[in-house]
N, C-alpha and C. Protein backbone atom coordinates (compact mmCIF):
# COMPACT_ATOMS: atom_id res chain seq x y z
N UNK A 1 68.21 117.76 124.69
CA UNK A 1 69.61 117.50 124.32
C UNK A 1 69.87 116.00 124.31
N UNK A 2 70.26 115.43 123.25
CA UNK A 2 70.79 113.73 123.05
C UNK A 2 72.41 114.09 123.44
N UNK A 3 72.33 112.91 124.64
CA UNK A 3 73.48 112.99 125.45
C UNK A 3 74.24 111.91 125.13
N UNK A 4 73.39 110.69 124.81
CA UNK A 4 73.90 109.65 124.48
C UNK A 4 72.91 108.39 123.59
N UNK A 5 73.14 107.78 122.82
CA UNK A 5 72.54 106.47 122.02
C UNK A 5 73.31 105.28 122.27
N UNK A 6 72.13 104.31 122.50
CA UNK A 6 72.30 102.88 122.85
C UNK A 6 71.27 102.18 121.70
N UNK A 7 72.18 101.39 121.20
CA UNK A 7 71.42 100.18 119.90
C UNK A 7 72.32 99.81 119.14
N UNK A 8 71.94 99.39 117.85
CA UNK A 8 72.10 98.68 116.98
C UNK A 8 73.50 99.30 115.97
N UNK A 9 74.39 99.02 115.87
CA UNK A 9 74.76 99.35 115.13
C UNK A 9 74.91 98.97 113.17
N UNK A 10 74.44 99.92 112.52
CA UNK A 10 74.11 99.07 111.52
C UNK A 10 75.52 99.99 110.25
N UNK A 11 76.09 100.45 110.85
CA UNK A 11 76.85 101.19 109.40
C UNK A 11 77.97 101.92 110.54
N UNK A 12 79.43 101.48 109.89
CA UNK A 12 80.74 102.31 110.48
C UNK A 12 81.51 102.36 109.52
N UNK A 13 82.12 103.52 109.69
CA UNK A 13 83.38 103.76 108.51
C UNK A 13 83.73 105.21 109.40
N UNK A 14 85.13 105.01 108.55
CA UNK A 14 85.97 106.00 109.61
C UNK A 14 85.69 107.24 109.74
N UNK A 15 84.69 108.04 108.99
CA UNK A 15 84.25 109.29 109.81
C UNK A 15 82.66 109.50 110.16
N UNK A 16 82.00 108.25 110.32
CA UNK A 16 80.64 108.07 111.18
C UNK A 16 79.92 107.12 110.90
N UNK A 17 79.61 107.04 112.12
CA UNK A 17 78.67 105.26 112.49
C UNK A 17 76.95 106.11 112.44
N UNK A 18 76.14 104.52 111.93
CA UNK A 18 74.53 104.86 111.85
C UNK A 18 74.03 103.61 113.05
N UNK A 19 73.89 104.25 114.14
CA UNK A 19 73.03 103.49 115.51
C UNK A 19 71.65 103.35 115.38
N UNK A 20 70.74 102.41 115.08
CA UNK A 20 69.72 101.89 115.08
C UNK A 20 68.72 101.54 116.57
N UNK A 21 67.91 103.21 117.04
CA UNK A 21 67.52 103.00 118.23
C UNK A 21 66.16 102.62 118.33
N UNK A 22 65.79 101.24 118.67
CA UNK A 22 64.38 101.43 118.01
C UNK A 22 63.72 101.40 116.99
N UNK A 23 64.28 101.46 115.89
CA UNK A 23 64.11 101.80 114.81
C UNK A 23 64.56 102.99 114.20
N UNK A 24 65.04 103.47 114.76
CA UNK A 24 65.10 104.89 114.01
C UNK A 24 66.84 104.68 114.15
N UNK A 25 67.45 105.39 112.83
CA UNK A 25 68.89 105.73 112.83
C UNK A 25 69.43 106.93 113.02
N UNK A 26 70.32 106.92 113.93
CA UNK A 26 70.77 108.08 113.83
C UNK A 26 72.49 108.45 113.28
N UNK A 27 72.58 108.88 112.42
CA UNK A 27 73.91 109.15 111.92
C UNK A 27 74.73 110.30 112.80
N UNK A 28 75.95 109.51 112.89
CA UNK A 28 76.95 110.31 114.11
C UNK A 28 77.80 110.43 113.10
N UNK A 29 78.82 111.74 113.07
CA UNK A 29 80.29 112.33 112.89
C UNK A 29 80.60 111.30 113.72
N UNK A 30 81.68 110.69 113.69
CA UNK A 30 83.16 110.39 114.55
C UNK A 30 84.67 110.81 113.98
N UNK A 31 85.39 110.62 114.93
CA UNK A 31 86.37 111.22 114.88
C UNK A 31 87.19 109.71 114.80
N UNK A 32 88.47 109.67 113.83
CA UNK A 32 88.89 108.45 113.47
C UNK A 32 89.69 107.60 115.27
N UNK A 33 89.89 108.19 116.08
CA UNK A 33 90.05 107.68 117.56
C UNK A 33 88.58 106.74 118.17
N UNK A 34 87.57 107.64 117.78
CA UNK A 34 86.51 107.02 118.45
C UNK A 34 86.05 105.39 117.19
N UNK A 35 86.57 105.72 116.38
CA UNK A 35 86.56 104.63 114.76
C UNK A 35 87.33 103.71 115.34
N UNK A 36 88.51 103.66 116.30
CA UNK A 36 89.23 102.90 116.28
C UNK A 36 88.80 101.78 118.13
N UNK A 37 87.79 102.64 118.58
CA UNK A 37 87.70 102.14 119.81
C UNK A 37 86.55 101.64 120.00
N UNK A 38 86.09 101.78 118.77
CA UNK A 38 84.49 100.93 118.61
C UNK A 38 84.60 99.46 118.46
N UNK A 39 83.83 98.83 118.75
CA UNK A 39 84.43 97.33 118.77
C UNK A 39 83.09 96.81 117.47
N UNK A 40 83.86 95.90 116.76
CA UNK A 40 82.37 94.95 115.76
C UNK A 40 81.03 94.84 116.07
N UNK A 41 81.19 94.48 117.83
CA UNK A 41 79.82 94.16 118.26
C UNK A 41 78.58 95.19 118.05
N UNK A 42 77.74 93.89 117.70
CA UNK A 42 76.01 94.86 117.35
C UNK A 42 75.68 95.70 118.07
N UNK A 43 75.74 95.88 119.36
CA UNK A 43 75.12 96.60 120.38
C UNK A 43 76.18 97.91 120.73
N UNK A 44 75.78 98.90 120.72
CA UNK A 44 76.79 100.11 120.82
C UNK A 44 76.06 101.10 121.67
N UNK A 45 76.99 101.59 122.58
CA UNK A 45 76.76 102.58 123.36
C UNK A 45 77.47 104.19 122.83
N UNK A 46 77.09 104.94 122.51
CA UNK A 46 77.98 105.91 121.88
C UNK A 46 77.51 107.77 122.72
N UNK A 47 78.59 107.85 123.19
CA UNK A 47 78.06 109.64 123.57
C UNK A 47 77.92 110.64 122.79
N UNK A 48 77.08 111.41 122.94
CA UNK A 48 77.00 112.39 121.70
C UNK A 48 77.19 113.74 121.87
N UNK A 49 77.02 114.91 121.19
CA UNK A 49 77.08 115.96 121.28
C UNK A 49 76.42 116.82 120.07
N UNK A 50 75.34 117.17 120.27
CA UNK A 50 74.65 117.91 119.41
C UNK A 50 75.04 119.32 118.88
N UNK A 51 74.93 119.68 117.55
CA UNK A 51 75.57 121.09 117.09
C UNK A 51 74.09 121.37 116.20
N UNK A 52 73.48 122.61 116.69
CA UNK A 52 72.62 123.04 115.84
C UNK A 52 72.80 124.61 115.66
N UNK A 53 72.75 124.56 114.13
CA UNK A 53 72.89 125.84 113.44
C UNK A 53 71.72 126.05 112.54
N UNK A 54 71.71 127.22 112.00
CA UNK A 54 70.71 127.38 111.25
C UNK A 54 70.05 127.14 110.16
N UNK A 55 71.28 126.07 109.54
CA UNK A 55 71.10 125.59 108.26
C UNK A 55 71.22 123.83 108.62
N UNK A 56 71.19 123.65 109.81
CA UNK A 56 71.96 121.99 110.05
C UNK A 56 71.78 121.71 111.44
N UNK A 57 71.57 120.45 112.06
CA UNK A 57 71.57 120.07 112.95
C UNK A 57 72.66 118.98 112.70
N UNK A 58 73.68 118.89 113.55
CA UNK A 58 74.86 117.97 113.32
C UNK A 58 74.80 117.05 114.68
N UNK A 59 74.93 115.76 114.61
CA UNK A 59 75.35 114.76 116.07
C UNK A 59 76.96 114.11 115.78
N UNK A 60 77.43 114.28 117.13
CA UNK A 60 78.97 113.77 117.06
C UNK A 60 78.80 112.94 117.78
N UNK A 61 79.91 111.77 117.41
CA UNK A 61 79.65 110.29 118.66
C UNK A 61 80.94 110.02 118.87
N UNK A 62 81.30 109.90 120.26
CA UNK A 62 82.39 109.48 120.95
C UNK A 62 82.16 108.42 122.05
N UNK A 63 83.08 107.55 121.48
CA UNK A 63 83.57 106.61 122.25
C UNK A 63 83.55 106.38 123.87
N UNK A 64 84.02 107.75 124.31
CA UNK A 64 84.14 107.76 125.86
C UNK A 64 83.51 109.42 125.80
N UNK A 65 83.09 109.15 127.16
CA UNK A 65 82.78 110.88 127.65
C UNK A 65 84.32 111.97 127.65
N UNK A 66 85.37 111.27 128.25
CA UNK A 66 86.26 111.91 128.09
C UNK A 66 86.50 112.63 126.66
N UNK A 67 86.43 112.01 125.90
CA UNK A 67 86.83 112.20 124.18
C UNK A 67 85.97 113.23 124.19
N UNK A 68 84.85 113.28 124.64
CA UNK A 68 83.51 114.14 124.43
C UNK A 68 84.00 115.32 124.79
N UNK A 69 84.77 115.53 126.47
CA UNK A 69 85.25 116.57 126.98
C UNK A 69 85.83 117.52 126.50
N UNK A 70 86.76 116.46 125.56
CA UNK A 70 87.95 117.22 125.14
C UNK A 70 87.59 118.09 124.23
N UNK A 71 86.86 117.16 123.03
CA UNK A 71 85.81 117.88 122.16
C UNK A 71 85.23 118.78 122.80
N UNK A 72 84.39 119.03 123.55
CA UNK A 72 83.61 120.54 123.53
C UNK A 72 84.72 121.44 124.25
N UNK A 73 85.99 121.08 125.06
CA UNK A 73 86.87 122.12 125.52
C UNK A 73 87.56 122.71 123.86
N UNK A 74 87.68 121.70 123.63
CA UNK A 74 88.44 122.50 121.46
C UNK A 74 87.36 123.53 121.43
N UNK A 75 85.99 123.21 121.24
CA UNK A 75 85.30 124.18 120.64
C UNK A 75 84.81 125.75 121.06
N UNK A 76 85.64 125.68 122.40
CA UNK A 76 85.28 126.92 123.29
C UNK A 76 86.70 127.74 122.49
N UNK A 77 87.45 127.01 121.53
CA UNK A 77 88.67 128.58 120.82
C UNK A 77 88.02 128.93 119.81
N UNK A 78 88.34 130.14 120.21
CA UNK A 78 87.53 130.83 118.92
C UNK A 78 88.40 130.38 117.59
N UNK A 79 87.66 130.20 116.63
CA UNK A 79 88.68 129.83 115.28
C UNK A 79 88.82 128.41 115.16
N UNK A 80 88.16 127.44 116.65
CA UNK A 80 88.02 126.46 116.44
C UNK A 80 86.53 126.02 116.50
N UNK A 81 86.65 125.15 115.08
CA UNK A 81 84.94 125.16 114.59
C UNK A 81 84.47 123.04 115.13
N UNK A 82 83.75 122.26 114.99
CA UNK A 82 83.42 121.39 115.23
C UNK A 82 84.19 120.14 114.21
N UNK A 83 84.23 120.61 112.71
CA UNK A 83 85.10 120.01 112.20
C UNK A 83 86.63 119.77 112.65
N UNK A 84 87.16 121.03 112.96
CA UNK A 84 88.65 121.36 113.20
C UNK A 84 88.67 120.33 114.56
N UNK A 85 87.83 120.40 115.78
CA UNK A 85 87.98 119.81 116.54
C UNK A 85 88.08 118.25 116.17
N UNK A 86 87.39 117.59 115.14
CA UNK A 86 87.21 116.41 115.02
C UNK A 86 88.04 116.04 113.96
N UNK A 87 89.04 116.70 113.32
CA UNK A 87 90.42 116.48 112.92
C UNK A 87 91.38 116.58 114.14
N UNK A 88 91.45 116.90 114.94
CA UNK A 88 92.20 117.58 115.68
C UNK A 88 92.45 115.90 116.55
N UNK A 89 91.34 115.33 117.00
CA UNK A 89 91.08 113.82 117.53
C UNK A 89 90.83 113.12 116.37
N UNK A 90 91.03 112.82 115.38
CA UNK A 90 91.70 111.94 114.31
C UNK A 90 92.72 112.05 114.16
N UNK A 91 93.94 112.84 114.65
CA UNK A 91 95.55 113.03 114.45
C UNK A 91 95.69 112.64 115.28
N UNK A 92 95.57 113.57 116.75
CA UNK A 92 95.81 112.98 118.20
C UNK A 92 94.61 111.90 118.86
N UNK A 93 95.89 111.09 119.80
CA UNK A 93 94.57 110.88 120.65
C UNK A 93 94.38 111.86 121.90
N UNK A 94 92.92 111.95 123.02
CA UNK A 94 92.09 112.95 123.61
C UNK A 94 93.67 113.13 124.50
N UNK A 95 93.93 112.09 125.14
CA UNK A 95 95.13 112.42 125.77
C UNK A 95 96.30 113.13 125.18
N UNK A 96 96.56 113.22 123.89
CA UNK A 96 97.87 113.61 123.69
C UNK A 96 97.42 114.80 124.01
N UNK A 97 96.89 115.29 122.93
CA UNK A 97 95.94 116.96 123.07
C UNK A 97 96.06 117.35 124.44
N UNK A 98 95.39 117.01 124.95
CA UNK A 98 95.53 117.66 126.60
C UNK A 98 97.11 117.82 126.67
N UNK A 99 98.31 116.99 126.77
CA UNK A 99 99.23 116.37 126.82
C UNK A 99 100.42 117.66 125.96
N UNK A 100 99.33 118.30 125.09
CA UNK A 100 100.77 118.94 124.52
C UNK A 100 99.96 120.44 124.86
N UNK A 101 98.59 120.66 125.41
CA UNK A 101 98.21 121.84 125.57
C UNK A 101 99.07 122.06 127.22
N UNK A 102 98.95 121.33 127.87
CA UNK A 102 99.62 121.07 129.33
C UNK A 102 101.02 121.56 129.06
N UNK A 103 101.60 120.88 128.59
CA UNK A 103 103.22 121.12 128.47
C UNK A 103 103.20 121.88 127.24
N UNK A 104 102.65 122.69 126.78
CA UNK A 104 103.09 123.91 125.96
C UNK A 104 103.82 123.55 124.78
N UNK A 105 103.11 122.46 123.74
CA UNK A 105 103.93 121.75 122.80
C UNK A 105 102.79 121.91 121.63
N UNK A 106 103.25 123.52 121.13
CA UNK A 106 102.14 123.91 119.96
C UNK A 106 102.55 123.45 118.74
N UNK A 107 104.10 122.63 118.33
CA UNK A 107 104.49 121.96 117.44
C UNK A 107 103.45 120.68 117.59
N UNK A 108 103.31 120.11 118.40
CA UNK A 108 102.62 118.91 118.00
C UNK A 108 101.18 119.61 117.73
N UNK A 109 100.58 120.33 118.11
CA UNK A 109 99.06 121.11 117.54
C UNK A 109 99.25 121.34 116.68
N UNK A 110 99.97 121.90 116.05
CA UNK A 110 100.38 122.89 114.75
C UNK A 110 100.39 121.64 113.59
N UNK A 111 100.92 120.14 113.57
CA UNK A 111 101.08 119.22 113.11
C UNK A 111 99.81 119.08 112.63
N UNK A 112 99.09 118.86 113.33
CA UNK A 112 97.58 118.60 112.64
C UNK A 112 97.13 119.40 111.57
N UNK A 113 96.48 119.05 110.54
CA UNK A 113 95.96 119.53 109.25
C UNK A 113 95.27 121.01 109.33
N UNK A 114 95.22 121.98 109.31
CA UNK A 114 94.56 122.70 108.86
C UNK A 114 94.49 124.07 110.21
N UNK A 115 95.12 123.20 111.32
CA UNK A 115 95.85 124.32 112.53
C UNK A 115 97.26 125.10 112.24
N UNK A 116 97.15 126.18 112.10
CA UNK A 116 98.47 127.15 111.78
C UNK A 116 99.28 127.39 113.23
N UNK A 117 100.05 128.25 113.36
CA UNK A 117 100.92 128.55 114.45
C UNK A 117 100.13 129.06 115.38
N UNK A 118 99.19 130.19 115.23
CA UNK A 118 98.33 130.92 115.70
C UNK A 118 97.36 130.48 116.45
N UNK A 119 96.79 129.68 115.60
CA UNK A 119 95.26 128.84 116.11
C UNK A 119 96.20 127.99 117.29
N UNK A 120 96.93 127.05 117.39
CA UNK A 120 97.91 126.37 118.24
C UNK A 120 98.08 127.19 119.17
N UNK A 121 98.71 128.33 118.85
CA UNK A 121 99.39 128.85 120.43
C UNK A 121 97.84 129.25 121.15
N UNK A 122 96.85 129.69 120.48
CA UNK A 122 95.57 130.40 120.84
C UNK A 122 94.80 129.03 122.22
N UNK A 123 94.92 128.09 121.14
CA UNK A 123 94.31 126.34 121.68
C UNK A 123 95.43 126.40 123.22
N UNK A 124 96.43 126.58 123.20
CA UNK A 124 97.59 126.24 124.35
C UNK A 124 96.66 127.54 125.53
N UNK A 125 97.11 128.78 125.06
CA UNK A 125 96.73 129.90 125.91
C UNK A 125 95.24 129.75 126.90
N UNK A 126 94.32 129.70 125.93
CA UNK A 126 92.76 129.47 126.18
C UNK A 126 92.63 128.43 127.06
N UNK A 127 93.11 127.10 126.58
CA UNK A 127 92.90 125.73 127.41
C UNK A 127 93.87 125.20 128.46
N UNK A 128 94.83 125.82 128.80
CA UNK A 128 96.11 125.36 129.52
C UNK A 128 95.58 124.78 131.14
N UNK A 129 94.89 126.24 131.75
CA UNK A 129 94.27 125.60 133.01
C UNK A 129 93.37 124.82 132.60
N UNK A 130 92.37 124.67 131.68
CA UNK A 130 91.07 124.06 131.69
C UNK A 130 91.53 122.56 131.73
N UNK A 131 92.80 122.79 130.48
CA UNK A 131 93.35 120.68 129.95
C UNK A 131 93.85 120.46 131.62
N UNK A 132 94.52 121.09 132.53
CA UNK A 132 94.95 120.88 133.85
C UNK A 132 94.16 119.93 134.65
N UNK A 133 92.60 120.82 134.86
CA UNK A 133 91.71 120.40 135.39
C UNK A 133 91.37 118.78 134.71
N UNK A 134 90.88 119.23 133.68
CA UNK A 134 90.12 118.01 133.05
C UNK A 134 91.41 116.57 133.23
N UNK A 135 92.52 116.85 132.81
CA UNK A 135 93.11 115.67 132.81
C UNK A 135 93.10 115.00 134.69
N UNK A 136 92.90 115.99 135.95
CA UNK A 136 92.79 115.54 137.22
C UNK A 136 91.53 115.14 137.34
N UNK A 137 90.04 115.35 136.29
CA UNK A 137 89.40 114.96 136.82
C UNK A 137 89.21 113.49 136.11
N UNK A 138 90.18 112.93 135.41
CA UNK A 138 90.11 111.57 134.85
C UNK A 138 90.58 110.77 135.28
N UNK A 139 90.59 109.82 136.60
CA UNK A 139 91.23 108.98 137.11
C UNK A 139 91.81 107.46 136.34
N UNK A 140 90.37 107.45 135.49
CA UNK A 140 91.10 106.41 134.77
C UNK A 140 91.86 106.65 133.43
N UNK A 141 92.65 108.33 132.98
CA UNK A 141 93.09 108.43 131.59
C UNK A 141 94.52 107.30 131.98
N UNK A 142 94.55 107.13 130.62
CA UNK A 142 95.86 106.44 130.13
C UNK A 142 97.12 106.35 131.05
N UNK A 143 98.04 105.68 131.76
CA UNK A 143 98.93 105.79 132.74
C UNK A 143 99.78 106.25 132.05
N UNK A 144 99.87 105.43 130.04
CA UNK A 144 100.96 105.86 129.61
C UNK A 144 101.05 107.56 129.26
N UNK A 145 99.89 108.04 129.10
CA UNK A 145 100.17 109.18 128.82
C UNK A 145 100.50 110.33 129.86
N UNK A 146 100.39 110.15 130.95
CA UNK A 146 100.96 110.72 131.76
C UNK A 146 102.44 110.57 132.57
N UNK A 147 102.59 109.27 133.39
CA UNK A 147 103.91 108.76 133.18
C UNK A 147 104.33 108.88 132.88
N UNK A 148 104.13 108.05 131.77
CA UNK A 148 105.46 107.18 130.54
C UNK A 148 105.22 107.84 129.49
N UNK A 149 104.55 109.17 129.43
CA UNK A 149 104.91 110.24 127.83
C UNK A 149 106.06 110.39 127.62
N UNK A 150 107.14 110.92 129.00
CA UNK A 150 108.52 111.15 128.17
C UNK A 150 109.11 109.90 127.51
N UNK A 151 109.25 108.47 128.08
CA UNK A 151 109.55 107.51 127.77
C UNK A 151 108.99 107.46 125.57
N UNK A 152 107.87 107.66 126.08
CA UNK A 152 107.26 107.31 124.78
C UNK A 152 108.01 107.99 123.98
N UNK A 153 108.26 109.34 123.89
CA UNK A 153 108.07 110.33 123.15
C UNK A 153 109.92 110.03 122.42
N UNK A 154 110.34 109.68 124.03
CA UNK A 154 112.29 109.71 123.35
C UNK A 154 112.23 108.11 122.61
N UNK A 155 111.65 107.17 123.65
CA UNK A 155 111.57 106.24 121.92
C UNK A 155 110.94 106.28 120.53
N UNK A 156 110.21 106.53 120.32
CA UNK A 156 109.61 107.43 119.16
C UNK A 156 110.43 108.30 118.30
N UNK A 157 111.47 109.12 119.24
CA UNK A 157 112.30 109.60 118.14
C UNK A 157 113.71 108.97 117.86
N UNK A 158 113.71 107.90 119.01
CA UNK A 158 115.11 107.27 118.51
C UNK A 158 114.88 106.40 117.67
N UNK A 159 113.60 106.05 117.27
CA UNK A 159 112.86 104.62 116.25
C UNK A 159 112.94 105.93 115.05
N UNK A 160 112.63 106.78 115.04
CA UNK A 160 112.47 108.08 113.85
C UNK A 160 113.87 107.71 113.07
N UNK A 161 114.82 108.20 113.97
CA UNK A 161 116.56 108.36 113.56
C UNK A 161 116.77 106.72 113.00
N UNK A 162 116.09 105.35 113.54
CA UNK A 162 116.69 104.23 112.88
C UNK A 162 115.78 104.47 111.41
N UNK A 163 115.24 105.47 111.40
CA UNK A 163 114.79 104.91 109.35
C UNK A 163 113.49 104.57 109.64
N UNK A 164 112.50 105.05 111.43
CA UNK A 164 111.26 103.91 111.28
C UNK A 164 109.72 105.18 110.47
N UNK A 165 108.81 105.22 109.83
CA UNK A 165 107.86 106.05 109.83
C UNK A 165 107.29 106.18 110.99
N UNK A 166 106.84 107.68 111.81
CA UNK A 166 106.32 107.59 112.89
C UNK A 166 104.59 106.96 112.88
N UNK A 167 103.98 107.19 111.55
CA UNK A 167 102.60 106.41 111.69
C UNK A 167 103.20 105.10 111.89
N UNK A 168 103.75 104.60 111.18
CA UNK A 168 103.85 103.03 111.50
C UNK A 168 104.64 102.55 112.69
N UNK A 169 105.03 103.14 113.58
CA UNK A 169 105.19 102.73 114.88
C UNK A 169 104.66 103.28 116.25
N UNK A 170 103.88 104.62 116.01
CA UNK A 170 102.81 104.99 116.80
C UNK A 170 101.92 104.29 117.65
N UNK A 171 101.46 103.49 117.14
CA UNK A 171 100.45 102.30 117.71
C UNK A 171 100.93 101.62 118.85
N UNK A 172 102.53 101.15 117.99
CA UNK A 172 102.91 100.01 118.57
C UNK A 172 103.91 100.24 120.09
N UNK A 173 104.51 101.37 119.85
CA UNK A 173 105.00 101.94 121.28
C UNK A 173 103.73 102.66 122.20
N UNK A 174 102.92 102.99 121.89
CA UNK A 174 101.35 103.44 122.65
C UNK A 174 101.37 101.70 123.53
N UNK A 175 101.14 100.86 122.74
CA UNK A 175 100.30 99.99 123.23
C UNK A 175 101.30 99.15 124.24
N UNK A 176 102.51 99.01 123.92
CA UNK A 176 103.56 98.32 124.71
C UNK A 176 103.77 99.55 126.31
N UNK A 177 103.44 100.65 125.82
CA UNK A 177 103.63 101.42 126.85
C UNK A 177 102.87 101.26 128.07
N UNK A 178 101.35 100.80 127.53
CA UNK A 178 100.02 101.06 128.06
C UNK A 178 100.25 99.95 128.82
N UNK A 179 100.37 98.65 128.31
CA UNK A 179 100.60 97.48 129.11
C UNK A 179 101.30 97.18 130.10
N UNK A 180 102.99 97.96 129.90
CA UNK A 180 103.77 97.90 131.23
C UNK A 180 104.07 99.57 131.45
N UNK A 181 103.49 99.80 132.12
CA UNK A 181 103.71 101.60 132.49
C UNK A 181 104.88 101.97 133.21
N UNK A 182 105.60 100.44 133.65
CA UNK A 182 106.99 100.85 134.12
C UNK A 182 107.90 100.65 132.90
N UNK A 183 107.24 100.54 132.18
CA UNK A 183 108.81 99.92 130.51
C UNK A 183 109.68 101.11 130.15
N UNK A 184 111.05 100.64 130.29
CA UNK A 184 112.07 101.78 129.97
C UNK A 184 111.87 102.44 128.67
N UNK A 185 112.86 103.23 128.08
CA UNK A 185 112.79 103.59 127.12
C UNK A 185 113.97 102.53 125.62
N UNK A 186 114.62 101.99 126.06
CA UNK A 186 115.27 100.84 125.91
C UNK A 186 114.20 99.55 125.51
N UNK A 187 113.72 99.41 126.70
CA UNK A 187 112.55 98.37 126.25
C UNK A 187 111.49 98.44 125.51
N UNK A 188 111.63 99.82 125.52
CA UNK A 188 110.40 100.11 124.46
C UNK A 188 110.71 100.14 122.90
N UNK A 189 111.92 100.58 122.59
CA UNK A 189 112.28 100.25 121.39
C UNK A 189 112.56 99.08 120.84
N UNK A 190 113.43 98.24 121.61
CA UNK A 190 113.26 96.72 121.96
C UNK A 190 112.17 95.88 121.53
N UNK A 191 110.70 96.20 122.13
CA UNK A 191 109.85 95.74 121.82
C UNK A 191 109.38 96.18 120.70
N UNK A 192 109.62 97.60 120.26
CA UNK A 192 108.90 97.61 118.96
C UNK A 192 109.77 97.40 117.60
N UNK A 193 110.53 97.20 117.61
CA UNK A 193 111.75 96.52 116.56
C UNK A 193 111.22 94.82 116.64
N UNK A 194 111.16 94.39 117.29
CA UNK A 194 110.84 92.67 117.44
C UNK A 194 109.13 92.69 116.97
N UNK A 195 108.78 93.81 117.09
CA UNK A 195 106.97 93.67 116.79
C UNK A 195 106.66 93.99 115.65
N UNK A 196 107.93 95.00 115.19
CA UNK A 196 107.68 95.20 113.87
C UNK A 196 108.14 94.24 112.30
């Protein structure tokens, strides 16, 4: 089992990087989260997760083991296949997912491409204790996403109501959040009106 690759990176684009180990390349799936947390530098550490079927041997590469987690907890619903999972972490990030399977928020699952009502509530039912566990066993996940989610979530929709697109201010309340994990919800709009 390839658990993980260390080398060269010689090829990225947003749905998979080619790691150069030794010589040999190996082409990874990524998921556009793990696209975004890869850094320029030559040298790459990437976790993997192997899928072999009978017609294909597939490698997925994530960024963090966590991301990895989350990924193989998606793939234990039935109806959820390896692709679906790796759309699923190109919409969300690993935290939200947990984040809306936890608090029972199958509208934000359902949002993602190609998940219906069904598959959502199925993902909530199946994973509810499991996302429980996994998010306690991550000491270092995101402060903002635990904390400061409600914060996030009510500025986000009061930036919605001023006229803002939620892709285009997504980022920017994530990242102001992440930095001060005590920032109101006031300040958070604050800051992202002046950033934008």
């Amino acid at each position: 089992m390839i658990t993980q690759l260390s080398g060269k990176l010689v090829e990225k684009s947003p749905t998979h990087v080619v790691i150069d180990c030794s010589g040999v390349g190996y082409h990874l799936d990524i998921s556009l989260h793990t696209y975004q947390q890869l850094s320029d530098e030559e040298h790459q550490r990437i976790y993997t997760h192997l899928q072999i079927k009978e017609d294909s041997h597939s490698l997925f590469g994530f960024s963090t083991t966590f991301e990895r987690a989350v990924f193989r907890l998606l793939l234990s619903v039935s109806g959820i296949g390896a692709n679906t999972a790796r759309t699923m972490l190109s919409s969300l990030a690993p935290e939200e997912i947990l984040d809306a399977i936890v608090n029972e928020q199958a509208g934000k699952i359902q949002a993602v491409k190609g998940i219906g009502q069904k598959t959502a509530q199925r993902v909530i039912i199946d994973l509810r204790d499991k996302a429980v566990l996994l998010t306690y066993d991550q000491p270092d996940m995101s402060i903002a996403s635990r904390a400061n989610r409600v914060n996030i979530d009510e500025a986000m929709a009061a930036l919605e109501v001023l006229g803002f697109a939620r892709k285009a201010i997504e980022k920017v309340v994530e990242k102001f959040a992440k930095e001060q994990p005590d920032i109101t919800v006031e300040e958070l709009i604050k800051n992202t009106l002046n950033a934008l």
